[in-house]
PDB file of N, CA and C in Angstrom:
ATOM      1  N   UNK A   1      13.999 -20.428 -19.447  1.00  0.00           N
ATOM      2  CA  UNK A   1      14.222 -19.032 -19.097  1.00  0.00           C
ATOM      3  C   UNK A   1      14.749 -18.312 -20.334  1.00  0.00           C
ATOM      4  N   UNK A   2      14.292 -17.212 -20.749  1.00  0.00           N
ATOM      5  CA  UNK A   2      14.548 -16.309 -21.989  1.00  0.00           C
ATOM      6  C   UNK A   2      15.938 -15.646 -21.618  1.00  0.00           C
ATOM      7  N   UNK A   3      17.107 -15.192 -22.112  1.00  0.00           N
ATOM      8  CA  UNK A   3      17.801 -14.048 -22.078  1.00  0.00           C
ATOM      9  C   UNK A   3      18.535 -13.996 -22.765  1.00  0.00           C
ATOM     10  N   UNK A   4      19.399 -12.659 -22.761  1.00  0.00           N
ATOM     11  CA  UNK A   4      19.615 -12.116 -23.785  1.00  0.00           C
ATOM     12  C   UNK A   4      21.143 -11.858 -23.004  1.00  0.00           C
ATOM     13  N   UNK A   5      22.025 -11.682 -24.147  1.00  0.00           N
ATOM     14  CA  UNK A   5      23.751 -11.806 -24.027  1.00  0.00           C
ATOM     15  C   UNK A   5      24.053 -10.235 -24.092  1.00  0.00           C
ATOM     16  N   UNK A   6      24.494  -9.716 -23.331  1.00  0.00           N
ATOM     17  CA  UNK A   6      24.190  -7.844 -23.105  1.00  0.00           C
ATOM     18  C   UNK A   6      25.467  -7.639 -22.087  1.00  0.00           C
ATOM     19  N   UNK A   7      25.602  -6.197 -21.717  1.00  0.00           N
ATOM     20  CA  UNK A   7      26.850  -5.629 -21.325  1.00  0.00           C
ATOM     21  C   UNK A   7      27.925  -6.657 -21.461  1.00  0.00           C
ATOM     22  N   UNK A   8      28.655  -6.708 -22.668  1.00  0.00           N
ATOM     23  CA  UNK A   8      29.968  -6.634 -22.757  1.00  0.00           C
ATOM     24  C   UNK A   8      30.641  -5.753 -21.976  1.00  0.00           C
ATOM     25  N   UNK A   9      32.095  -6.541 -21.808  1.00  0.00           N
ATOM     26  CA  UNK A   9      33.373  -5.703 -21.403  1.00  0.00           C
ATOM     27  C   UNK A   9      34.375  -6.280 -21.198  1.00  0.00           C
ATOM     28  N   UNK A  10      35.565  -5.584 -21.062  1.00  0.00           N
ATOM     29  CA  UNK A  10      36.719  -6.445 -20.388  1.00  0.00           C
ATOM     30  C   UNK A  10      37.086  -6.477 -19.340  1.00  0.00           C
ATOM     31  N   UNK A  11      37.505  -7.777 -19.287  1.00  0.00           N
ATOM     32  CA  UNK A  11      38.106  -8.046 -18.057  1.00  0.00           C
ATOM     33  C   UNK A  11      39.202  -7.092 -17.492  1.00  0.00           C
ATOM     34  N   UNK A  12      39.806  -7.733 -16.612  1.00  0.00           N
ATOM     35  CA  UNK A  12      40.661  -6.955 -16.179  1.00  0.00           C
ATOM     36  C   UNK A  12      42.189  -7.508 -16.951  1.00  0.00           C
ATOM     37  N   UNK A  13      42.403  -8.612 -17.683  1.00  0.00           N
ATOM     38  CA  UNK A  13      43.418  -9.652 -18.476  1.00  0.00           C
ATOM     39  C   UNK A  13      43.135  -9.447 -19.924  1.00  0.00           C
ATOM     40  N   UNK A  14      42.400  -8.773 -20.212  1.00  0.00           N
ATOM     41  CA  UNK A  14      41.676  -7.993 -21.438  1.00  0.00           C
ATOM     42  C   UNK A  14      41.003  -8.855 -22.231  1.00  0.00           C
ATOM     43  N   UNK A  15      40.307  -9.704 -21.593  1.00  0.00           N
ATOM     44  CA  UNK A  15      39.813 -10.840 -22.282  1.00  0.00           C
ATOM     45  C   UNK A  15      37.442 -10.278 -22.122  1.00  0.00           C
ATOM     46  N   UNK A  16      37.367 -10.622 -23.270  1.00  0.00           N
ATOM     47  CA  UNK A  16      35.817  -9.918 -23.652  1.00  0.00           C
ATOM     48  C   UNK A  16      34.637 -10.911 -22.680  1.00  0.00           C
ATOM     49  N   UNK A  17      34.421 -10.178 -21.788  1.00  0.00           N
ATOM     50  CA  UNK A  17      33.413 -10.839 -20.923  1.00  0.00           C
ATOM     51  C   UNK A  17      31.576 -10.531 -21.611  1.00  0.00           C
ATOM     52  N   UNK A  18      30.918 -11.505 -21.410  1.00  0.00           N
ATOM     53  CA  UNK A  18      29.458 -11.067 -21.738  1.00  0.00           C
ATOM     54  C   UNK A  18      28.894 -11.083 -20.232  1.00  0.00           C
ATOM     55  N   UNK A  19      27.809 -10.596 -19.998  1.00  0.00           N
ATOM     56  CA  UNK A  19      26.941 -11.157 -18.737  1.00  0.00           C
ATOM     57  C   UNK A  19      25.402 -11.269 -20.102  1.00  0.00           C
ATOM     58  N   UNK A  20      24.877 -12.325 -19.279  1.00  0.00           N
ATOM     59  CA  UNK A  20      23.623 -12.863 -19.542  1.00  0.00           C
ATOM     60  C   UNK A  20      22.382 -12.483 -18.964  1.00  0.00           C
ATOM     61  N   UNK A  21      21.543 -11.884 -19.195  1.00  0.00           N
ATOM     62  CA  UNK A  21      20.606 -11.429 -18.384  1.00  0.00           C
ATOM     63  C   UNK A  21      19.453 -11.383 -18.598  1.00  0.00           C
ATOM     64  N   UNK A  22      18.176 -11.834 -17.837  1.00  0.00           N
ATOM     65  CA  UNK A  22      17.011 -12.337 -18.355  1.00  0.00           C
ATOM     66  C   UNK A  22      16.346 -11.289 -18.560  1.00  0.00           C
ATOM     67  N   UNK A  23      15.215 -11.594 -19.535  1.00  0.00           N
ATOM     68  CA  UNK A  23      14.368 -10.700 -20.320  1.00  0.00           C
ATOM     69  C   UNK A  23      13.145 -11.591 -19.529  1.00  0.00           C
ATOM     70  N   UNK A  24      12.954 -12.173 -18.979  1.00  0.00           N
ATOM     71  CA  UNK A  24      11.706 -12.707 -18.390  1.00  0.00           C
ATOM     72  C   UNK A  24      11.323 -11.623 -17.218  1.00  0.00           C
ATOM     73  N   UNK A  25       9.624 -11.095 -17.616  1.00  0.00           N
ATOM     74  CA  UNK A  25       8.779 -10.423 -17.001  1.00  0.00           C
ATOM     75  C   UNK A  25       9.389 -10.655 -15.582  1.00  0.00           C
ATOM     76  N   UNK A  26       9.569 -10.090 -14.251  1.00  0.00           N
ATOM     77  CA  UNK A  26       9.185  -9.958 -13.206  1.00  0.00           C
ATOM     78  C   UNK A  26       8.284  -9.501 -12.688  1.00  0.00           C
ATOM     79  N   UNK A  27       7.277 -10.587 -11.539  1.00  0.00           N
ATOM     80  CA  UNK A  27       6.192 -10.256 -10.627  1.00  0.00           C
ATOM     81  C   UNK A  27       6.531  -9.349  -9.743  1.00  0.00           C
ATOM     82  N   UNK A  28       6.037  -8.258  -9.796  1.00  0.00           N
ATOM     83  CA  UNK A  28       6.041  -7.476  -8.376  1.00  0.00           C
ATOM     84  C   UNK A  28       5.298  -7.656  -7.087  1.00  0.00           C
ATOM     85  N   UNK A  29       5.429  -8.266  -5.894  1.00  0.00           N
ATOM     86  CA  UNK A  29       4.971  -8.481  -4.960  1.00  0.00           C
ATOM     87  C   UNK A  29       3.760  -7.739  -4.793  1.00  0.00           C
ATOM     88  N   UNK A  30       3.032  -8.019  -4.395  1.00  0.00           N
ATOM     89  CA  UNK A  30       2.183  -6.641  -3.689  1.00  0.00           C
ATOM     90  C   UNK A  30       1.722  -6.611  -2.258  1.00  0.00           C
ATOM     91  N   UNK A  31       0.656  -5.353  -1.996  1.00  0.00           N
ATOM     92  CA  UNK A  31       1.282  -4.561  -1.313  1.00  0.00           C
ATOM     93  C   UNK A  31      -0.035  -4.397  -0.281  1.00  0.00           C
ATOM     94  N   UNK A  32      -0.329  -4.492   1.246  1.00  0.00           N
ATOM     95  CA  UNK A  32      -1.731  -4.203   1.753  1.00  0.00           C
ATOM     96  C   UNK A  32      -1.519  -2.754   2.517  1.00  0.00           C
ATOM     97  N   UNK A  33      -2.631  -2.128   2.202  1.00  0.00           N
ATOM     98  CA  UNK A  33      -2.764  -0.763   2.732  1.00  0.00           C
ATOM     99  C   UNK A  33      -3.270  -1.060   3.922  1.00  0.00           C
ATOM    100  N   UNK A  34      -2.679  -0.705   5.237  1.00  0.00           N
ATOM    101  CA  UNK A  34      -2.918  -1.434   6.019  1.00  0.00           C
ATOM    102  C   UNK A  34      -3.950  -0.119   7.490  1.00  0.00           C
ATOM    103  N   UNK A  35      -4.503   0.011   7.549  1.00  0.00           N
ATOM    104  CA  UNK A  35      -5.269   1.334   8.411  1.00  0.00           C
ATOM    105  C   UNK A  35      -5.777   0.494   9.985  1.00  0.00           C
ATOM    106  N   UNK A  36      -4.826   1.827  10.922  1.00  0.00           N
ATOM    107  CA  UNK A  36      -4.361   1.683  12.168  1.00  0.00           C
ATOM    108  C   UNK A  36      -5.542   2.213  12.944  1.00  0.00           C
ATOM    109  N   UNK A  37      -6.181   1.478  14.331  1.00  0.00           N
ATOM    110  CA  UNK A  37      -7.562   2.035  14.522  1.00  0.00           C
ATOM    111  C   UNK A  37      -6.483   3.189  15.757  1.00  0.00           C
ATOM    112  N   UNK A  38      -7.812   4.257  16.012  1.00  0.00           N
ATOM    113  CA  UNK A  38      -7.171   5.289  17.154  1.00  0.00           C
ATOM    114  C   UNK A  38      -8.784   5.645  17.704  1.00  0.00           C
ATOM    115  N   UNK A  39      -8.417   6.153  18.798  1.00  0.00           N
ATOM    116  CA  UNK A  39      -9.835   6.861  19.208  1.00  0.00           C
ATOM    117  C   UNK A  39     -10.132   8.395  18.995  1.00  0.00           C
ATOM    118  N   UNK A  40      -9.092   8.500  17.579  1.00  0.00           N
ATOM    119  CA  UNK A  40      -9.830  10.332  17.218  1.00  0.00           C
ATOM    120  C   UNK A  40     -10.154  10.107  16.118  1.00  0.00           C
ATOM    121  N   UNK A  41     -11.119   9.382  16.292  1.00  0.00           N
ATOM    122  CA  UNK A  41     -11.631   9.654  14.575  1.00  0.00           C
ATOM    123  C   UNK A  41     -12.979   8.801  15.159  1.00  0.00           C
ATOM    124  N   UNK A  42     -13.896   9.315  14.353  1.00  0.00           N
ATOM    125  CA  UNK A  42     -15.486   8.437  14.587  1.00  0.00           C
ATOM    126  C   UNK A  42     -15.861   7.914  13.243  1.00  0.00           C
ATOM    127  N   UNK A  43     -17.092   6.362  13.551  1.00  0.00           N
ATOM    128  CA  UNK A  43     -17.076   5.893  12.577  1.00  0.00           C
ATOM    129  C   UNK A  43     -17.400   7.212  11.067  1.00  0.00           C
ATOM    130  N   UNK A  44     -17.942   7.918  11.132  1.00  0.00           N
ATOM    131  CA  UNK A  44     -18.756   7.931  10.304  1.00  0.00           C
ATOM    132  C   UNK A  44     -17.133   9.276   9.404  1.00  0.00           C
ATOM    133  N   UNK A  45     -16.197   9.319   9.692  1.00  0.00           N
ATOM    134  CA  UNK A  45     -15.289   9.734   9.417  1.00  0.00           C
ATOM    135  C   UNK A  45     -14.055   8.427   8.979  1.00  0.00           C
ATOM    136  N   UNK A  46     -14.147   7.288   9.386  1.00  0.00           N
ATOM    137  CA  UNK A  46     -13.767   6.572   8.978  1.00  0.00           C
ATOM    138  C   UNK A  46     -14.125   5.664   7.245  1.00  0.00           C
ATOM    139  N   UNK A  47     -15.348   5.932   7.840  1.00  0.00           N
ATOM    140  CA  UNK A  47     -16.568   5.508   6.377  1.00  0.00           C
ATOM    141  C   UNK A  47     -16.300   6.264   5.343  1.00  0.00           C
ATOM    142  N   UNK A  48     -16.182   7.350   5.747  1.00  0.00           N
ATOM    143  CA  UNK A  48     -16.133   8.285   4.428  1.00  0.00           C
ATOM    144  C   UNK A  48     -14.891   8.461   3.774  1.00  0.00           C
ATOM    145  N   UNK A  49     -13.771   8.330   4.474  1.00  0.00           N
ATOM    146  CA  UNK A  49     -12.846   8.460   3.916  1.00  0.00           C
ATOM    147  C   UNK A  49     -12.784   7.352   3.222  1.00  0.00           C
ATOM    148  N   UNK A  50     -13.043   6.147   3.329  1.00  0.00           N
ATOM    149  CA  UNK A  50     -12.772   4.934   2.916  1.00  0.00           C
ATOM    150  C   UNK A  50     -13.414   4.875   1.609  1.00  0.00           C
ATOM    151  N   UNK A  51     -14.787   5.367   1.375  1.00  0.00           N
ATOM    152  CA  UNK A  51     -15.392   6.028   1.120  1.00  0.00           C
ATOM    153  C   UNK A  51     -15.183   6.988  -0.911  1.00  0.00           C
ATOM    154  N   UNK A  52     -14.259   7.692  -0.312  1.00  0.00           N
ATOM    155  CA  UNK A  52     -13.893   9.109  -1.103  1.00  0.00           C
ATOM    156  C   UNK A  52     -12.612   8.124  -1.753  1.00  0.00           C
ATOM    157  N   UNK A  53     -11.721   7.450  -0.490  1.00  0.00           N
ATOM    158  CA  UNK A  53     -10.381   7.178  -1.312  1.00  0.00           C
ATOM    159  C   UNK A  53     -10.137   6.058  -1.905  1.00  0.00           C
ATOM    160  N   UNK A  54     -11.080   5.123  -1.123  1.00  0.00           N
ATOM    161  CA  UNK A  54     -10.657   3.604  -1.806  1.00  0.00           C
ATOM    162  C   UNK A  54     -12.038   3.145  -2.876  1.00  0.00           C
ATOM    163  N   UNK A  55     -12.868   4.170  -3.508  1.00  0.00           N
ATOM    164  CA  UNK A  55     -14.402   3.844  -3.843  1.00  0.00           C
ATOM    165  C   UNK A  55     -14.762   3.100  -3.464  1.00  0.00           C
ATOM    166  N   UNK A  56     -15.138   2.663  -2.241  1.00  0.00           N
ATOM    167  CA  UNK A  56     -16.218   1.785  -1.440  1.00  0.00           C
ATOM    168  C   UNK A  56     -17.472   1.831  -1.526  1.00  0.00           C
ATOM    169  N   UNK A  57     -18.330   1.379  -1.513  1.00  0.00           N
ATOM    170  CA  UNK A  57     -19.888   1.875  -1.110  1.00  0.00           C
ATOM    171  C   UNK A  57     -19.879   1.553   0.626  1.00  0.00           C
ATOM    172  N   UNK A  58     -21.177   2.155   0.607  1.00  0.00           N
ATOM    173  CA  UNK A  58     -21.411   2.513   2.449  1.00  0.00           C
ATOM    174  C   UNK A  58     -20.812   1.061   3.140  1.00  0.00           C
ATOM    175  N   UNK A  59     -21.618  -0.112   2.454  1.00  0.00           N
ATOM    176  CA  UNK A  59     -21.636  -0.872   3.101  1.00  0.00           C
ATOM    177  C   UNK A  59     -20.436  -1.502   3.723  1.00  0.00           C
ATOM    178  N   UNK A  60     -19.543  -1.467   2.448  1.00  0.00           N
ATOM    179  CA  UNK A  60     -17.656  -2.037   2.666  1.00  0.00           C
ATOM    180  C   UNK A  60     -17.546  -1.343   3.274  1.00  0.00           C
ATOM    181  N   UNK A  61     -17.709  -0.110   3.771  1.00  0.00           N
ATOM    182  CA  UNK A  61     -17.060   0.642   3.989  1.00  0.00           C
ATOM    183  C   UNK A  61     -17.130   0.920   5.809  1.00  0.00           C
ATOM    184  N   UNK A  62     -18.417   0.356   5.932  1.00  0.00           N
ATOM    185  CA  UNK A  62     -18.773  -0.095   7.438  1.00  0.00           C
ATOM    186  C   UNK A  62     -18.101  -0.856   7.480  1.00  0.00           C
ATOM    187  N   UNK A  63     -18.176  -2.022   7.009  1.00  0.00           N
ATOM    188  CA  UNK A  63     -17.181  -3.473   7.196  1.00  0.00           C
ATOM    189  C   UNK A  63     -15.994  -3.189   7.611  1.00  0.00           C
ATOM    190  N   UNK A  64     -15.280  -2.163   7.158  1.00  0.00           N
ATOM    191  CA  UNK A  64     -14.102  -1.702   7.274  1.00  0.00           C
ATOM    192  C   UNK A  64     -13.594  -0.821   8.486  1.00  0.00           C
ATOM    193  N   UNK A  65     -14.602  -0.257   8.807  1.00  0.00           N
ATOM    194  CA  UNK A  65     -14.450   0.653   9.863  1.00  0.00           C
ATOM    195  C   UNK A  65     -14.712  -0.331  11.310  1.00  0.00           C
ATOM    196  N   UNK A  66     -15.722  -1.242  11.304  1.00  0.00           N
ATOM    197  CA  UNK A  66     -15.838  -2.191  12.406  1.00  0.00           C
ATOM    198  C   UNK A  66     -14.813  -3.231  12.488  1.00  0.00           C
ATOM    199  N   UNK A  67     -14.463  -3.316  11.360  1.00  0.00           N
ATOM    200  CA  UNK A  67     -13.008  -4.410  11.688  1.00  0.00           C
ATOM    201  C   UNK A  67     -11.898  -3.482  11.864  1.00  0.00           C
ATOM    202  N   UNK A  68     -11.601  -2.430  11.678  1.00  0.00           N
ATOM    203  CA  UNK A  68     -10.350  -1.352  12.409  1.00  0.00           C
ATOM    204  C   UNK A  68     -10.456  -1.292  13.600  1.00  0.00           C
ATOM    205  N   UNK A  69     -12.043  -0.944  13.850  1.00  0.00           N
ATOM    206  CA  UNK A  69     -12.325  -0.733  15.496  1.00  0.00           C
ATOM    207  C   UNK A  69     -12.081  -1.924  16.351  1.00  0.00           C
ATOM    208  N   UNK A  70     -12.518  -3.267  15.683  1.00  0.00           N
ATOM    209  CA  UNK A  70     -12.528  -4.481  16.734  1.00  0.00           C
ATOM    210  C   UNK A  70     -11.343  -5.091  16.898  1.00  0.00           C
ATOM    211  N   UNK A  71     -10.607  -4.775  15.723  1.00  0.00           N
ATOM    212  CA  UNK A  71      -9.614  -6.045  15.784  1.00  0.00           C
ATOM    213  C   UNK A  71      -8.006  -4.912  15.850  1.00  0.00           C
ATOM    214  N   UNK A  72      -8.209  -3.899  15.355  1.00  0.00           N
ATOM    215  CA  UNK A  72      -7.225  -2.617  15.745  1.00  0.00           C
ATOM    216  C   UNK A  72      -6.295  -2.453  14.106  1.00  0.00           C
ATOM    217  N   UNK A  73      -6.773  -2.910  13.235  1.00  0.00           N
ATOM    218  CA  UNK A  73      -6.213  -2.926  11.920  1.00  0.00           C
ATOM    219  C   UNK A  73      -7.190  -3.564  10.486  1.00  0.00           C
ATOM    220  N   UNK A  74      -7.137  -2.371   9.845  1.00  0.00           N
ATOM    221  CA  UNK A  74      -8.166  -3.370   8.535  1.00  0.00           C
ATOM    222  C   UNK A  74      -7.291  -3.136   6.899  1.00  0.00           C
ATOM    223  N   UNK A  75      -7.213  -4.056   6.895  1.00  0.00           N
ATOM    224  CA  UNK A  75      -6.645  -3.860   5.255  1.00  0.00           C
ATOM    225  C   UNK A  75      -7.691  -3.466   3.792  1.00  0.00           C
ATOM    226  N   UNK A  76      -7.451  -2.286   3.534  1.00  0.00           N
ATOM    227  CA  UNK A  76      -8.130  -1.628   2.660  1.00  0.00           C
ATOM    228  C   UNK A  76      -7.690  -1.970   1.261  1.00  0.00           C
ATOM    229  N   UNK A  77      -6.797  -2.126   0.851  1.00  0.00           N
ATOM    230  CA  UNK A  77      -6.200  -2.768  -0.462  1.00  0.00           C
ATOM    231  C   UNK A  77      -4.905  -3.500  -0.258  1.00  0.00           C
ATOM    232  N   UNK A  78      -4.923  -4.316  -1.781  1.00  0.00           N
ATOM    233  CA  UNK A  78      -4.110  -4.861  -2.096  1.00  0.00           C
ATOM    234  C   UNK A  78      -3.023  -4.529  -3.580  1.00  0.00           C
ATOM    235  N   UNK A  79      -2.418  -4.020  -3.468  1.00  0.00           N
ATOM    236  CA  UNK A  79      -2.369  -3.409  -4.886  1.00  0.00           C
ATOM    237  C   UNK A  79      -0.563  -3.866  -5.196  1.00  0.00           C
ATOM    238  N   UNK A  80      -0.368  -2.613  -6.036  1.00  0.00           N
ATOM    239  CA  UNK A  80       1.755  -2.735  -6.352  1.00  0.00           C
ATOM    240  C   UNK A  80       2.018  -1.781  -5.062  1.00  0.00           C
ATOM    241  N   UNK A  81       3.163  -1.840  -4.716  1.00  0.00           N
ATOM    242  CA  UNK A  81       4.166  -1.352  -4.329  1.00  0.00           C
ATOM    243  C   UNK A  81       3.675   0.133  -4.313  1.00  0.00           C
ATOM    244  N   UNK A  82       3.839   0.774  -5.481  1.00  0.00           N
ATOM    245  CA  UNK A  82       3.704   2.183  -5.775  1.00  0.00           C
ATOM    246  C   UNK A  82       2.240   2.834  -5.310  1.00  0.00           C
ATOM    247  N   UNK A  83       1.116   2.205  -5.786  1.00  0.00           N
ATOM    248  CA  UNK A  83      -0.332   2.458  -5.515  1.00  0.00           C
ATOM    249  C   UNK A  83      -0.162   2.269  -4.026  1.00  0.00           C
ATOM    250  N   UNK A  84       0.010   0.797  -3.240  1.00  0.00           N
ATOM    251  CA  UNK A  84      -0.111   1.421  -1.742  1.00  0.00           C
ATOM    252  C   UNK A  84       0.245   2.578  -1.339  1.00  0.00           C
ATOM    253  N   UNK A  85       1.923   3.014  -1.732  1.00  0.00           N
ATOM    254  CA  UNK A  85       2.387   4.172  -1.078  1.00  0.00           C
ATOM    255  C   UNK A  85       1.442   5.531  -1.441  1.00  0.00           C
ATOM    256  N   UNK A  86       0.889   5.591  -2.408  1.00  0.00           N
ATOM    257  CA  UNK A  86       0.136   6.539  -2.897  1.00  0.00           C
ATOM    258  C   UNK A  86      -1.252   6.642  -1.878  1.00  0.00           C
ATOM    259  N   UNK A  87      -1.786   5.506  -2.070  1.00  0.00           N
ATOM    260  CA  UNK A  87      -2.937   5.580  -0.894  1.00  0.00           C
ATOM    261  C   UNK A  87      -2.827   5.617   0.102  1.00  0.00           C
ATOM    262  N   UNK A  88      -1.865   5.128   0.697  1.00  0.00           N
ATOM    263  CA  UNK A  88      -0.900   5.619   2.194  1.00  0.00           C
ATOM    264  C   UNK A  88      -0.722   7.005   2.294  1.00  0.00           C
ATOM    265  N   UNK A  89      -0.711   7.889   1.354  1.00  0.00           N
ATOM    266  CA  UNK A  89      -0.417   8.825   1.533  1.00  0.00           C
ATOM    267  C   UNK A  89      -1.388   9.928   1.374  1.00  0.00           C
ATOM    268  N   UNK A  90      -2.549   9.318   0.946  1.00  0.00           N
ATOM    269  CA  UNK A  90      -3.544   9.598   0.590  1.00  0.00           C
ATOM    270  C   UNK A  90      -4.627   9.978   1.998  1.00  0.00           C
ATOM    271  N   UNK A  91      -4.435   8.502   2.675  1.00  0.00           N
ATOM    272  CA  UNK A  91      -4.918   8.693   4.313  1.00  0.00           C
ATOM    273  C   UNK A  91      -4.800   9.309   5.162  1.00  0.00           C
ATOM    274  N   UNK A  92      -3.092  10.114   5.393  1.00  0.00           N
ATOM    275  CA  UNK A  92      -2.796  10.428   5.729  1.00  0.00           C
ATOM    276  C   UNK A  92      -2.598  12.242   5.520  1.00  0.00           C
ATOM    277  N   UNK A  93      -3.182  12.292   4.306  1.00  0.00           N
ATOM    278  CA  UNK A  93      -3.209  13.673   3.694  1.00  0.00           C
ATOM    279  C   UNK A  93      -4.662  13.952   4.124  1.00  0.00           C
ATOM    280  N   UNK A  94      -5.846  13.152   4.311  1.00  0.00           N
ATOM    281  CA  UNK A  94      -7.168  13.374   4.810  1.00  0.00           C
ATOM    282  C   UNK A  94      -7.807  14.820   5.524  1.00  0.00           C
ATOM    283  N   UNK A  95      -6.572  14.650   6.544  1.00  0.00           N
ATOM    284  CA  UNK A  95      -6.871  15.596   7.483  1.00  0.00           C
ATOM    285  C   UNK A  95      -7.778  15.036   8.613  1.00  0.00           C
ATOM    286  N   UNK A  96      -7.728  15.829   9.822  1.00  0.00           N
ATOM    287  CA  UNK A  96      -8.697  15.269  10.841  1.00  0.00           C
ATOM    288  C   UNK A  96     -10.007  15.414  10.892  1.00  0.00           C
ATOM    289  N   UNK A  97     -10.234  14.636  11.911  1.00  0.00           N
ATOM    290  CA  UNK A  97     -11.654  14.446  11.749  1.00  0.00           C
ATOM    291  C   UNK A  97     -12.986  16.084  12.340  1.00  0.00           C
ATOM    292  N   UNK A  98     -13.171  16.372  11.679  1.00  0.00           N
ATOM    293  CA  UNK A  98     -14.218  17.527  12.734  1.00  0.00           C
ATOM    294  C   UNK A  98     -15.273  17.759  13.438  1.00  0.00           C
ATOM    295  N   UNK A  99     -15.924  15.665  13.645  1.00  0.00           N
ATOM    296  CA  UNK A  99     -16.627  15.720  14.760  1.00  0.00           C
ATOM    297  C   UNK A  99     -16.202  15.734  15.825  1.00  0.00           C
ATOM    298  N   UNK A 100     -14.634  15.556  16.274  1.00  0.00           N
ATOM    299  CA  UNK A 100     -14.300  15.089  17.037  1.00  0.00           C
ATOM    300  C   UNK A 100     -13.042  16.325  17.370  1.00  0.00           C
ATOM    301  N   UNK A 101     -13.079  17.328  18.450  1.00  0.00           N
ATOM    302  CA  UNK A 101     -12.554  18.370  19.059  1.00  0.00           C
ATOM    303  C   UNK A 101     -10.987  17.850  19.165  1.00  0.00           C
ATOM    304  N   UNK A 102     -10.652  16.736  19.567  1.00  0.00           N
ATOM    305  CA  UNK A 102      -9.458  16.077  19.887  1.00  0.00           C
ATOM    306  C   UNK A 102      -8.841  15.763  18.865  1.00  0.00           C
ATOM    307  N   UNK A 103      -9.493  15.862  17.560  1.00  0.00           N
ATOM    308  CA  UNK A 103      -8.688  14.651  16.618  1.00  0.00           C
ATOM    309  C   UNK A 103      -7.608  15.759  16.064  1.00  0.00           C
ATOM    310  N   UNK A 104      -6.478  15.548  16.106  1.00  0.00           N
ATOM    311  CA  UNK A 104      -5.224  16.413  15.398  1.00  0.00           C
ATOM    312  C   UNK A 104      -4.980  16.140  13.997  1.00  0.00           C
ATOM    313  N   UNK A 105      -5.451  14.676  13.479  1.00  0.00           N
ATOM    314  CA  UNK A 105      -4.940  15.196  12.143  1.00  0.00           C
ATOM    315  C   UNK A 105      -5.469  13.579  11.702  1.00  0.00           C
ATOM    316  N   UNK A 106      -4.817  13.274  10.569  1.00  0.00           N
ATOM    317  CA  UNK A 106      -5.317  11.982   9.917  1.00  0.00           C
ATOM    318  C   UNK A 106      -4.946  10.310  10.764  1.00  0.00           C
ATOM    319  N   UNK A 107      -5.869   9.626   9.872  1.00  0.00           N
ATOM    320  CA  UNK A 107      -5.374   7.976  10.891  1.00  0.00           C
ATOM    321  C   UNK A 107      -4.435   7.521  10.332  1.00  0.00           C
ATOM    322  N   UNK A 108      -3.894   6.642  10.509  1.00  0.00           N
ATOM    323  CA  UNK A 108      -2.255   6.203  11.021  1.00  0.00           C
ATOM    324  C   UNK A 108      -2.943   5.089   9.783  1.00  0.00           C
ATOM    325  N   UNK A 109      -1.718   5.072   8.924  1.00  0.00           N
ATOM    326  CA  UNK A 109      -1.865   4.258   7.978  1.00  0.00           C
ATOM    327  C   UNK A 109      -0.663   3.049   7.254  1.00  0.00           C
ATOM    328  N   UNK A 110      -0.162   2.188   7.010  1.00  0.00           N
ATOM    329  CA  UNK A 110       0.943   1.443   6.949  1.00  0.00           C
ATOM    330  C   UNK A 110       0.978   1.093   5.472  1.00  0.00           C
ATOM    331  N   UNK A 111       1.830   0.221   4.752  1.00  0.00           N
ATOM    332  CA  UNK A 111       1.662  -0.671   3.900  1.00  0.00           C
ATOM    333  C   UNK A 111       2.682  -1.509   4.533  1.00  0.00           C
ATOM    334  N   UNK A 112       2.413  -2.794   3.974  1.00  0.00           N
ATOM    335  CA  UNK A 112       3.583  -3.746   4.405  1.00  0.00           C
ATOM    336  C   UNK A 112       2.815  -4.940   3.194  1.00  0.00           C
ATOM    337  N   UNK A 113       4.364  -5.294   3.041  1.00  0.00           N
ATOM    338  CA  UNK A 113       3.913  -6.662   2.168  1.00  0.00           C
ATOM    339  C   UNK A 113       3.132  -7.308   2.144  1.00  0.00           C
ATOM    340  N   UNK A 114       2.051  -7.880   1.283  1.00  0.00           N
ATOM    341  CA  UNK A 114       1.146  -8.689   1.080  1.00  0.00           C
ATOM    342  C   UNK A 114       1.767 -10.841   1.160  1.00  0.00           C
ATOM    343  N   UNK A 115       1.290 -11.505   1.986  1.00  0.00           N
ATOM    344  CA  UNK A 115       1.939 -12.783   2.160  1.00  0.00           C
ATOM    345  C   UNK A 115       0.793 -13.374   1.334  1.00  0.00           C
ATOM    346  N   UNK A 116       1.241 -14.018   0.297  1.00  0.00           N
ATOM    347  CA  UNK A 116       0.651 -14.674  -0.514  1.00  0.00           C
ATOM    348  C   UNK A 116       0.603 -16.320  -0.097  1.00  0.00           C
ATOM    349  N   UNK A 117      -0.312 -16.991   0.303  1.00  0.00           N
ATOM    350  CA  UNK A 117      -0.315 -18.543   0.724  1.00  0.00           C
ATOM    351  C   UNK A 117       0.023 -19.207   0.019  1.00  0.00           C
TER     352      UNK A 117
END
C-alpha cells in the first residue's frame, strides 16, 4: 500500500502527531440506472427515449422496453455514481408521453448500486 505522512499536528500534550494516509487510487462502485415500468407511457415512447438518452439503436432499445414491461424494471446503464444521477435525471426531465391522454409526466426512474459477483 503507497502513502504518504501528511497533516501534522499537535496533540493535545504538545507532542507532534503525523496521520498517514494513502495515495492509492480508489474504485468507485458503480451505479445501474434502473427504469420503473407504469402503464402511461407506450412502447414506442419508451423506445425513443431510450433511444435519444442512452444512444441505443431500435433494436436495444425494444429489448429494453419489453423487459420493463415483463418483468416491471430494466436496467439501462451501468456507469459512476455521478453519470447515473445525471441520467436519472435525464428520464425524468423527458416529459410525458403524448400518445397517451393519461400520461402526466415522465417514467419513474432509480439508480441503486451496481452488485458486482
Amino acid at each position: 500500500m503507497s502513502s504518504m505522512w501528511e497533516n501534522a499536528y499537535a496533540s493535545e500534550s504538545g507532542t507532534a502527531v503525523l496521520e498517514e494516509i494513502s495515495t492509492e487510487p480508489r474504485i468507485l462502485p458503480p451505479y445501474h440506472v434502473v427504469l420503473i415500468d407504469d402503464d402511461d407511457h407506450t412502447y414506442a415512447y419508451v423506445i425513443k427515449m431510450i433511444q435519444d438518452l442512452f444512444a441505443a439503436d431500435y433494436e436495444a432499445a425494444y429489448e429494453l422496453a419489453v423487459e420493463v414491461d415483463m418483468t416491471g424494471r430494466a436496467i439501462l446503464d451501468t456507469t459512476t455514481k455521478e453519470r447515473a444521477e445525471f441520467k436519472r435525471d435525464q428520464v425524468h426531465a423527458f416529459g410525458p408521453d403524448h400518445l397517451l391522454d393519461r400520461s402526466a409526466g415522465s417514467m419513474t426512474c432509480v439508480i441503486e448500486p451496481a452488485v458486482l459477483a
